[in-house]
N, C-alpha and C. Protein backbone atom coordinates (compact mmCIF):
# COMPACT_ATOMS: atom_id res chain seq x y z
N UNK A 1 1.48 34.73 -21.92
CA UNK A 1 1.34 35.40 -20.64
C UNK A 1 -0.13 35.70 -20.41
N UNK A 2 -0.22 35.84 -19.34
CA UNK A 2 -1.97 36.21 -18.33
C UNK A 2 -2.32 37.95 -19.33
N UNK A 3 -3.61 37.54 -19.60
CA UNK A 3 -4.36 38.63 -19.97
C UNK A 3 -4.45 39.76 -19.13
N UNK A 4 -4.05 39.54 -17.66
CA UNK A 4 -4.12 40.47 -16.67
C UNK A 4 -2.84 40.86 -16.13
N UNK A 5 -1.64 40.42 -16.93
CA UNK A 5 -0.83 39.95 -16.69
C UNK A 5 -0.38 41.17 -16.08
N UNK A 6 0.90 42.28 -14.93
CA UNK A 6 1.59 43.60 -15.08
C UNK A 6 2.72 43.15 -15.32
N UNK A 7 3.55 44.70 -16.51
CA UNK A 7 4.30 43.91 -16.54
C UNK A 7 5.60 44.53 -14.61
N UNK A 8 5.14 44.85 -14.17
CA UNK A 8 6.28 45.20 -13.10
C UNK A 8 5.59 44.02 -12.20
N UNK A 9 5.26 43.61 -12.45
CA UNK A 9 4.94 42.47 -11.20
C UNK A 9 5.17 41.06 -11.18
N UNK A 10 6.62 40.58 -10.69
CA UNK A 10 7.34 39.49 -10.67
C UNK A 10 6.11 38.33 -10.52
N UNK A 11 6.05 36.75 -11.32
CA UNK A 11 5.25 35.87 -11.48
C UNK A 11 5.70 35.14 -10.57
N UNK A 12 5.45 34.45 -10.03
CA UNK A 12 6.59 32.71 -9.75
C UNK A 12 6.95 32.02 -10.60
N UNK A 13 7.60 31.29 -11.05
CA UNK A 13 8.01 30.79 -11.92
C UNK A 13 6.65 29.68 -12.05
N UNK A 14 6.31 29.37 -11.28
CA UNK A 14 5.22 28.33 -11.96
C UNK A 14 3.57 28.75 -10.89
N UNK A 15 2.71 28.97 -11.09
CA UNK A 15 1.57 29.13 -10.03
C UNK A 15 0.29 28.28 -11.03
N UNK A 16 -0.21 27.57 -9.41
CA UNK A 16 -1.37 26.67 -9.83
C UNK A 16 -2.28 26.87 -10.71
N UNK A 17 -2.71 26.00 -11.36
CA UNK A 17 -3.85 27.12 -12.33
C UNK A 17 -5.49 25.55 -11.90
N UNK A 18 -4.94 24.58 -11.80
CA UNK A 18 -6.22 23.61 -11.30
C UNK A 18 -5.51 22.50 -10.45
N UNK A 19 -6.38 21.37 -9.68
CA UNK A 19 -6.41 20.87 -9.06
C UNK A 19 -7.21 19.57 -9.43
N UNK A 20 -6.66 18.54 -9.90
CA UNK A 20 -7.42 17.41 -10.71
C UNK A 20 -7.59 16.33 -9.24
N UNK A 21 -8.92 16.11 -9.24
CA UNK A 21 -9.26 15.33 -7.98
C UNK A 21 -9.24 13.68 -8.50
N UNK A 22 -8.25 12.76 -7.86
CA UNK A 22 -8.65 11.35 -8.33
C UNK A 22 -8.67 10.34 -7.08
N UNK A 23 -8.69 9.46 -7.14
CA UNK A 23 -9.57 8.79 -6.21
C UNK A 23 -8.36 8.30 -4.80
N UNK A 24 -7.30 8.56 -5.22
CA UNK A 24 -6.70 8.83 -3.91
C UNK A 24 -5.59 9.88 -3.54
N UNK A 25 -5.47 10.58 -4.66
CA UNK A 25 -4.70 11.76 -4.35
C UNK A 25 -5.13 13.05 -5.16
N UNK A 26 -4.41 14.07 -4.88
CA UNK A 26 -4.61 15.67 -5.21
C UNK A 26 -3.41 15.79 -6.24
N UNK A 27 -3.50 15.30 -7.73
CA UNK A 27 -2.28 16.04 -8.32
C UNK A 27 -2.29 17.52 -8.47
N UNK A 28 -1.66 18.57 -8.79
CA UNK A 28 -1.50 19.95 -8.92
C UNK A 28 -1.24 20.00 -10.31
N UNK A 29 -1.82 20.32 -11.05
CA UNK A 29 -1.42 21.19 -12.27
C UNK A 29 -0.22 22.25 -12.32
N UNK A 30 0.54 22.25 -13.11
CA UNK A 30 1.53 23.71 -12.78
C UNK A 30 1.16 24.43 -14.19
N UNK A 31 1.45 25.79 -14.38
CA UNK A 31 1.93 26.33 -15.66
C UNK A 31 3.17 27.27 -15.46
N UNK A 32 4.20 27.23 -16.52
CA UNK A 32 5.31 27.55 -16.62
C UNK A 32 4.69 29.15 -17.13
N UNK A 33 5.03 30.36 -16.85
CA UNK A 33 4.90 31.33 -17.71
C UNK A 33 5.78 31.28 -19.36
N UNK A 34 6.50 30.87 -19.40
CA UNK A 34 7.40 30.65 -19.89
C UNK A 34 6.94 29.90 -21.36
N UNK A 35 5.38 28.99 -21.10
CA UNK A 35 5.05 27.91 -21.92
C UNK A 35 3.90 29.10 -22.26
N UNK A 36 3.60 27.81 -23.64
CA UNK A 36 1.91 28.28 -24.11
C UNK A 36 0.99 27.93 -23.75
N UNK A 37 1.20 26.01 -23.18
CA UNK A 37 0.11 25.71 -22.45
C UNK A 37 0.73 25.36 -20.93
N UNK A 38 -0.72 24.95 -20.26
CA UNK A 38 -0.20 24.15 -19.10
C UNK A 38 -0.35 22.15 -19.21
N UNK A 39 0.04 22.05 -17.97
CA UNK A 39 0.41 20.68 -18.21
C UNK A 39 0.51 19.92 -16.65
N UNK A 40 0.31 18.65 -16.59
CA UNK A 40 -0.28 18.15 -15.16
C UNK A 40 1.62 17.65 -15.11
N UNK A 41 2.19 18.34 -13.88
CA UNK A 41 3.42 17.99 -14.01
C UNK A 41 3.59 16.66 -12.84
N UNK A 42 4.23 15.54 -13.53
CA UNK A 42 4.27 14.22 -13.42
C UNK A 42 6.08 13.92 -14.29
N UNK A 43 6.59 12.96 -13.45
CA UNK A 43 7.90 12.62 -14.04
C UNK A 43 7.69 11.45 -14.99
N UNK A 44 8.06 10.54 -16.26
CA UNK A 44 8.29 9.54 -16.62
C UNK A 44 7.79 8.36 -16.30
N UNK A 45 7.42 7.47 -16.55
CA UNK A 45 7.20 6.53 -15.85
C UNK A 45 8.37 5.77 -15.18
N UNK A 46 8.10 5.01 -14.48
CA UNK A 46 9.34 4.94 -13.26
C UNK A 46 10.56 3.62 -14.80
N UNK A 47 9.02 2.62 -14.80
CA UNK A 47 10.06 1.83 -15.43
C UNK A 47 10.58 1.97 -16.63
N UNK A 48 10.11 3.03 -17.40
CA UNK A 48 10.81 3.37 -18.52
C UNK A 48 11.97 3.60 -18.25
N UNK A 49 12.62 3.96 -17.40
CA UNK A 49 13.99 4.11 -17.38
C UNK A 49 14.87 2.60 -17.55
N UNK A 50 16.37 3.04 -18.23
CA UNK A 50 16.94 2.33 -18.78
C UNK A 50 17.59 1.34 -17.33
N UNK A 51 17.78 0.00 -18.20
CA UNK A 51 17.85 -1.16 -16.79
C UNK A 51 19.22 -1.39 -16.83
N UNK A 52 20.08 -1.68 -15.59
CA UNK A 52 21.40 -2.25 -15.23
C UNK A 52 21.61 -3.49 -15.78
N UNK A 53 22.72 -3.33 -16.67
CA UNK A 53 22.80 -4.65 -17.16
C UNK A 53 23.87 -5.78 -15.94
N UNK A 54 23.13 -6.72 -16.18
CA UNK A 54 23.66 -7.72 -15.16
C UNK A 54 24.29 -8.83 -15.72
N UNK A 55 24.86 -9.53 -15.41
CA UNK A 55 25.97 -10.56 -15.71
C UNK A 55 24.92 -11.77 -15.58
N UNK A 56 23.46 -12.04 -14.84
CA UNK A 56 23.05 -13.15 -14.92
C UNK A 56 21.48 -12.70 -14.41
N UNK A 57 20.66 -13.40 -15.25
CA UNK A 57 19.23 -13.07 -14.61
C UNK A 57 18.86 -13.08 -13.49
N UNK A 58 18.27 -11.87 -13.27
CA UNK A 58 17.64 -11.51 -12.11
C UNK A 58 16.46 -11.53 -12.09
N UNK A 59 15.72 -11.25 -10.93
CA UNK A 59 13.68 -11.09 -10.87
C UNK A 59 13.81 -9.58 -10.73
N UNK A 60 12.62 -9.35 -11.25
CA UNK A 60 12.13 -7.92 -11.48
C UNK A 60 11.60 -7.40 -10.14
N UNK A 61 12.12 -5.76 -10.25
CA UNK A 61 11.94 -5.06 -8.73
C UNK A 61 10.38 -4.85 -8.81
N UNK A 62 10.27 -4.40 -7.43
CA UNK A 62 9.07 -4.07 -7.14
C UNK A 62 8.97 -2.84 -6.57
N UNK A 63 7.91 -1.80 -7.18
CA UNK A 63 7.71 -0.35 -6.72
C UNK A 63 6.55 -0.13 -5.79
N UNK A 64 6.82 1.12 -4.78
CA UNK A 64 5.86 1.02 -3.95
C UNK A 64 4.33 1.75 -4.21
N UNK A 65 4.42 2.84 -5.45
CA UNK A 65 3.77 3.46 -5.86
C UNK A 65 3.86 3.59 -7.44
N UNK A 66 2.51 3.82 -8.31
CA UNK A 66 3.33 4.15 -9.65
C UNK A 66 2.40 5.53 -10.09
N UNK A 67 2.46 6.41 -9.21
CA UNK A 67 2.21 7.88 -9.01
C UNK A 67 4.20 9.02 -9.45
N UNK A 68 3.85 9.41 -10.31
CA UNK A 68 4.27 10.52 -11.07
C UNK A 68 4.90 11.75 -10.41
N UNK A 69 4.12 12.23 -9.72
CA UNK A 69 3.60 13.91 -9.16
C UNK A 69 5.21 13.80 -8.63
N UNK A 70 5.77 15.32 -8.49
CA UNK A 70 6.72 15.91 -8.18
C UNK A 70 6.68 15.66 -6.56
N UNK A 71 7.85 15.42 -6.14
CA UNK A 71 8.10 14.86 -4.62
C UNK A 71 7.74 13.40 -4.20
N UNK A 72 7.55 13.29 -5.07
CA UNK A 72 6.77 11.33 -4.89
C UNK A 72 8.29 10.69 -5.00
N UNK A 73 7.98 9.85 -3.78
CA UNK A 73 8.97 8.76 -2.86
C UNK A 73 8.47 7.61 -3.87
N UNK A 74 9.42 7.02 -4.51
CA UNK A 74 8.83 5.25 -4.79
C UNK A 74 10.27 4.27 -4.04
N UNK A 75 9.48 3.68 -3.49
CA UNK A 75 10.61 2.80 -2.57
C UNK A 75 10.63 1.48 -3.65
N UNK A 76 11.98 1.05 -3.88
CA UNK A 76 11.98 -0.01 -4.87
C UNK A 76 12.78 -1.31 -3.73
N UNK A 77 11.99 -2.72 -4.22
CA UNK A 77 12.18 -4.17 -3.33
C UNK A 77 12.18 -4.80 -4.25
N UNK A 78 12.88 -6.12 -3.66
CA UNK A 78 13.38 -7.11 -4.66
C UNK A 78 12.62 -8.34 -3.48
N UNK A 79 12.43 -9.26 -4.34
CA UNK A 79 11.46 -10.53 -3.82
C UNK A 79 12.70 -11.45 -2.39
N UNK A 80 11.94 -11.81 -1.58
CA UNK A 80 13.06 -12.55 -0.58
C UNK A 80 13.95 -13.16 -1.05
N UNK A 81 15.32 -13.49 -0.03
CA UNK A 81 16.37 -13.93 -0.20
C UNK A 81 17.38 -13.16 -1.91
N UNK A 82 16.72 -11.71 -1.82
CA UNK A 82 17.72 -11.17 -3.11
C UNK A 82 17.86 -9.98 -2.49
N UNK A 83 18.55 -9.31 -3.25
CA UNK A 83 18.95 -7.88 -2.35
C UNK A 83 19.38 -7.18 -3.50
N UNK A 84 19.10 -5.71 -3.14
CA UNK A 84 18.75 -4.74 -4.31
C UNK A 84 20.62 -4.05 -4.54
N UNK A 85 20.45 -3.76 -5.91
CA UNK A 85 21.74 -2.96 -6.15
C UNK A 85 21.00 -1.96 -6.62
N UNK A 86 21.70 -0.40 -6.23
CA UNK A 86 21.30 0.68 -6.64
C UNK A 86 20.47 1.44 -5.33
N UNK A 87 20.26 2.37 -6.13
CA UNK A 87 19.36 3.03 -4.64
C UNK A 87 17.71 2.33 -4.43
N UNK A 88 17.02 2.39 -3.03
CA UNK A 88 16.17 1.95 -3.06
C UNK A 88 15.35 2.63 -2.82
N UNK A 89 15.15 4.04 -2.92
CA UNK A 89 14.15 5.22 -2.87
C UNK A 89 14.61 5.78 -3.91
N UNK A 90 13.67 5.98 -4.74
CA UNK A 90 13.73 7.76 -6.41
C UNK A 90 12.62 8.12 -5.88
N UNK A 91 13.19 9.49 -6.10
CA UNK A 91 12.02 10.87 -5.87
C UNK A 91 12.28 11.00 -7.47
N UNK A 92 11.16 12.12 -7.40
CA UNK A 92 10.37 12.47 -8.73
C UNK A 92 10.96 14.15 -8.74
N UNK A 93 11.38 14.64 -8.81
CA UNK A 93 12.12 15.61 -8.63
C UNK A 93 11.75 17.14 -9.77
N UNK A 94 11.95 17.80 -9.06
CA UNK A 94 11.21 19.22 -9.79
C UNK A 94 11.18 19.55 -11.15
N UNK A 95 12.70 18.79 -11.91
CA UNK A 95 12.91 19.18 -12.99
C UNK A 95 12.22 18.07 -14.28
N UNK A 96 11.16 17.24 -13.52
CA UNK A 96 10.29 16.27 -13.57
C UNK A 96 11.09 15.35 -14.39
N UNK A 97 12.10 14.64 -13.97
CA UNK A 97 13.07 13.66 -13.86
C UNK A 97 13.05 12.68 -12.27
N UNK A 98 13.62 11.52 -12.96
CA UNK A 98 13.86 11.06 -11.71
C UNK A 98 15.36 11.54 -10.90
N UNK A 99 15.04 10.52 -9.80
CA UNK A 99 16.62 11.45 -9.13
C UNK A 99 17.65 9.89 -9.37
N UNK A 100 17.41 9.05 -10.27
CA UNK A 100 18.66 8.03 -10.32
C UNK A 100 18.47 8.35 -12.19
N UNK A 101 19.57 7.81 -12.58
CA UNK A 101 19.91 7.43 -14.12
C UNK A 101 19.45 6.10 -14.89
N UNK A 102 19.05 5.59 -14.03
CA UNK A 102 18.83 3.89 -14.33
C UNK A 102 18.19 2.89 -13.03
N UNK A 103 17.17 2.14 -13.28
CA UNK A 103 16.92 1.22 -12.47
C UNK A 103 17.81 0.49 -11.40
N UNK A 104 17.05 0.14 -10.31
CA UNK A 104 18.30 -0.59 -9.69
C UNK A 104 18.16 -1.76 -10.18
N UNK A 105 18.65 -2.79 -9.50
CA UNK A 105 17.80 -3.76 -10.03
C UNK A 105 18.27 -5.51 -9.01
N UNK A 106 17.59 -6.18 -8.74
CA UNK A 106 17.75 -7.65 -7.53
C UNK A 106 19.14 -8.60 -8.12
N UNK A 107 19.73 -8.88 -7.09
CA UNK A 107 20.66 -9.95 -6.99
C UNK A 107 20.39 -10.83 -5.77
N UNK A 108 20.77 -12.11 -6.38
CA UNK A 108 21.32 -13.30 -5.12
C UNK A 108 22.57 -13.05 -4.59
N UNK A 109 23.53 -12.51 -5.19
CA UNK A 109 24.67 -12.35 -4.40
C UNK A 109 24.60 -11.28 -3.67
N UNK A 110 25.53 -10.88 -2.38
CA UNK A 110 25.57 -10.06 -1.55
C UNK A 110 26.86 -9.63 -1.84
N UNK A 111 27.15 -7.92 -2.06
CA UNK A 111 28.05 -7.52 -2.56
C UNK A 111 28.50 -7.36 -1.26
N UNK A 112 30.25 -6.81 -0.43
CA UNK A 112 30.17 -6.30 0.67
C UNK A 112 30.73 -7.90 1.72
N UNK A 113 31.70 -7.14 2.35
CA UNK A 113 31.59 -8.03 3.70
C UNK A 113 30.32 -8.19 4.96
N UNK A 114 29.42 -9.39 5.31
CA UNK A 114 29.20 -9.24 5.96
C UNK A 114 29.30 -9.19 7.42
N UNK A 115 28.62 -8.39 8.78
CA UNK A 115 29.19 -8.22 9.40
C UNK A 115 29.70 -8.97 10.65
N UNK A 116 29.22 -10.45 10.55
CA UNK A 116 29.54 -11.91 11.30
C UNK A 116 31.04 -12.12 10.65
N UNK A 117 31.13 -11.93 9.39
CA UNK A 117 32.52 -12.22 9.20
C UNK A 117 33.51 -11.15 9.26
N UNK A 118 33.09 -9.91 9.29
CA UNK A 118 34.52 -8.79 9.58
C UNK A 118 34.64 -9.35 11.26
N UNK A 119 33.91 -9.48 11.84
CA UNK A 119 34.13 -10.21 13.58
C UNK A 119 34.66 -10.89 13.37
N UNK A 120 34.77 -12.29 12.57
CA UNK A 120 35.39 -13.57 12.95
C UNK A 120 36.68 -12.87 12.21
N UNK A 121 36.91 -12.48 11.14
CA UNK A 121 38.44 -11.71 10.48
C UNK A 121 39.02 -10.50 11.68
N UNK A 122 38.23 -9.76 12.41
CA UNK A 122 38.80 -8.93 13.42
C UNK A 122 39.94 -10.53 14.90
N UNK A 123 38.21 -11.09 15.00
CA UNK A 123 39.30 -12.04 16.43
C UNK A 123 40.10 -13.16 15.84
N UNK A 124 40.33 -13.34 14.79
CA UNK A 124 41.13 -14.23 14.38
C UNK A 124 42.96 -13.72 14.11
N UNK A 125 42.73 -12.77 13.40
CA UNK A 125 43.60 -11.35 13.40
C UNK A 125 44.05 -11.29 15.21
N UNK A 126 43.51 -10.99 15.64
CA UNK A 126 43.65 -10.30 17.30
C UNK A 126 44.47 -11.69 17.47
N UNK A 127 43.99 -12.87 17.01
CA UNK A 127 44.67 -14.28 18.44
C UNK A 127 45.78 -14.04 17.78
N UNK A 128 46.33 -14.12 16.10
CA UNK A 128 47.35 -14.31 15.26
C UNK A 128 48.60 -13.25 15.91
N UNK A 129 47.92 -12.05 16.03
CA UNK A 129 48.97 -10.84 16.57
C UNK A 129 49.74 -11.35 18.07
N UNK A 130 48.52 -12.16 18.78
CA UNK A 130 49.16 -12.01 20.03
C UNK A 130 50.10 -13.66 19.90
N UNK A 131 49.93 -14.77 19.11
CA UNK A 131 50.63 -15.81 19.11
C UNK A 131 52.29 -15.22 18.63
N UNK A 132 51.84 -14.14 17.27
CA UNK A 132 53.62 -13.42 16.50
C UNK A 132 54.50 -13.06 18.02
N UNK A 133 53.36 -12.01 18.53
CA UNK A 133 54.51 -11.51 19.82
C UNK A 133 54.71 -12.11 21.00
N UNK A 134 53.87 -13.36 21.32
CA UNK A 134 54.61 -14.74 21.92
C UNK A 134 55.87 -15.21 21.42
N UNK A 135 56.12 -15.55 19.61
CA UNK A 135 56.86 -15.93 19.24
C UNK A 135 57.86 -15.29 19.38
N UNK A 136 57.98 -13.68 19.24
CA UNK A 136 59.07 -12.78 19.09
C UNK A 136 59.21 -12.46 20.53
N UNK A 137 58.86 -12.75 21.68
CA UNK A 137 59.37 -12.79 22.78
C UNK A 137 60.15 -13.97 23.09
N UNK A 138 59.76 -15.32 22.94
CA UNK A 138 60.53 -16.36 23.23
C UNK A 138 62.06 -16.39 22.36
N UNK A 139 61.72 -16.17 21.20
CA UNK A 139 63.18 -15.58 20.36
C UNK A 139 64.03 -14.91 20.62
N UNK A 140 63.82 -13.97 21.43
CA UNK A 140 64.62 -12.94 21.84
C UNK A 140 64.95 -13.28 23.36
N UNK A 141 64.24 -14.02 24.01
CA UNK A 141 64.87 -14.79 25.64
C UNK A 141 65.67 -15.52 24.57
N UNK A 142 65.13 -16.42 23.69
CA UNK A 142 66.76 -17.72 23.09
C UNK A 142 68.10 -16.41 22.59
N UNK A 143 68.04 -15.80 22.48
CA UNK A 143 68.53 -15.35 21.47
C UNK A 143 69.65 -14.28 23.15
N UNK A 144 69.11 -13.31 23.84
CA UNK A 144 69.40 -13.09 25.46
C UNK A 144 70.07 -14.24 25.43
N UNK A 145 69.75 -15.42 25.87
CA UNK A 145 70.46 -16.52 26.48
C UNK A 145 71.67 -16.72 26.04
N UNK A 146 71.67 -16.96 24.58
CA UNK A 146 72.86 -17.60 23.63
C UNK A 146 74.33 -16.53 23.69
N UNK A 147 73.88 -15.37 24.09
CA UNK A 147 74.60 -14.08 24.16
C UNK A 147 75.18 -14.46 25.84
N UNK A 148 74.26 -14.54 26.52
CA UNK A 148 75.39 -14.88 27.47
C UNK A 148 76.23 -16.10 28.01
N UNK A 149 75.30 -16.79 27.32
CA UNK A 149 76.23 -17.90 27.38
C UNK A 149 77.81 -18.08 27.04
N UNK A 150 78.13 -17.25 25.76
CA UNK A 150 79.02 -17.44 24.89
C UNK A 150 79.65 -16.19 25.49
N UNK A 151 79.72 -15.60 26.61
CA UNK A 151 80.52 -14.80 27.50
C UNK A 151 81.47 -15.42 28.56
C-alpha cells in the first residue's frame, strides 16, 4: 500500500501510476492495490491461444492489430474465397483475458444455407403446395361426380 496511503479513504481498485509513450499509442500502466508491484496491463498474445481443430487444412487468420492494452478490438480475416468460423472481433477484456476461448479459424466450406437458395427452396415449395391443392380439388370434383352419378 501507498506510503500516504488513509486508511478511511476508499482506493479504486486500480489508479494510474504512468503512462508509457510509444510510437503510436498511449498504453496505461495500472497498479492493483492489492499487488506489490505494478505492471503494464496488456492481455496474452492473441495467437497464443489454443487453435480449433479442423477436419482439413486451412490458411492462417489474419489480425487487425497485435496491440494487447485492455479494450483493444482485433478484428480477425481469413484470405479470399474462405470464410471465418468463430467470432471475428476479440476484445482484450479487463480481466486481461481475451473474450473467446480459442482461435477462430478459415474454411472453404460455407456452413449455413445460403440465401439464393432458401428463395429457390421457399418458390419451389410455394408452386408444389399450389399443384397438391389443384390435385385435391380435381379429386374431390371426380370423387362429387361419382357420388352422383351412382344416385
Amino acid at each position: 500500500m501507498r506510503s500516504d496511503a488513509r486508511e478511511d479513504y476508499e482506493y479504486p481498485a486500480r489508479w494510474p501510476i504512468t503512462r508509457a509513450l510509444q510510437e503510436n499509442s498511449n498504453p496505461i500502466s495500472y497498479c492493483s492495490l492489492s499487488l506489490s508491484y505494478c505492471s503494464l496491463s496488456e492481455c496474452p498474445p492473441l495467437l497464443s491461444l489454443p487453435k480449433t481443430n479442423t477436419s482439413h487444412t486451412t490458411p492462417d487468420i489474419s489480425v487487425s492489430s497485435q496491440q494487447r492494452y485492455i479494450g483493444t478490438e482485433v478484428t480477425v480475416t481469413c484470405p479470399d474465397n474462405y470464410f471465418i468460423v468463430g467470432h471475428d472481433v476479440i476484445t482484450c477484456l479487463d480481466s486481461l483475458e481475451w473474450s473467446v476461448d480459442s482461435l477462430p479459424h478459415c474454411t472453404d466450406v460455407l456452413y449455413g444455407v445460403p440465401e439464393s437458395t432458401k428463395l429457390y427452396i421457399g418458390v419451389f415449395s410455394a408452386c408444389a403446395l399450389i399443384v397438391l391443392l389443384g390435385f385435391a380439388v380435381v379429386i374431390g370434383k371426380i370423387i362429387c361426380k361419382n357420388r352422383k352419378d351412382e344416385r
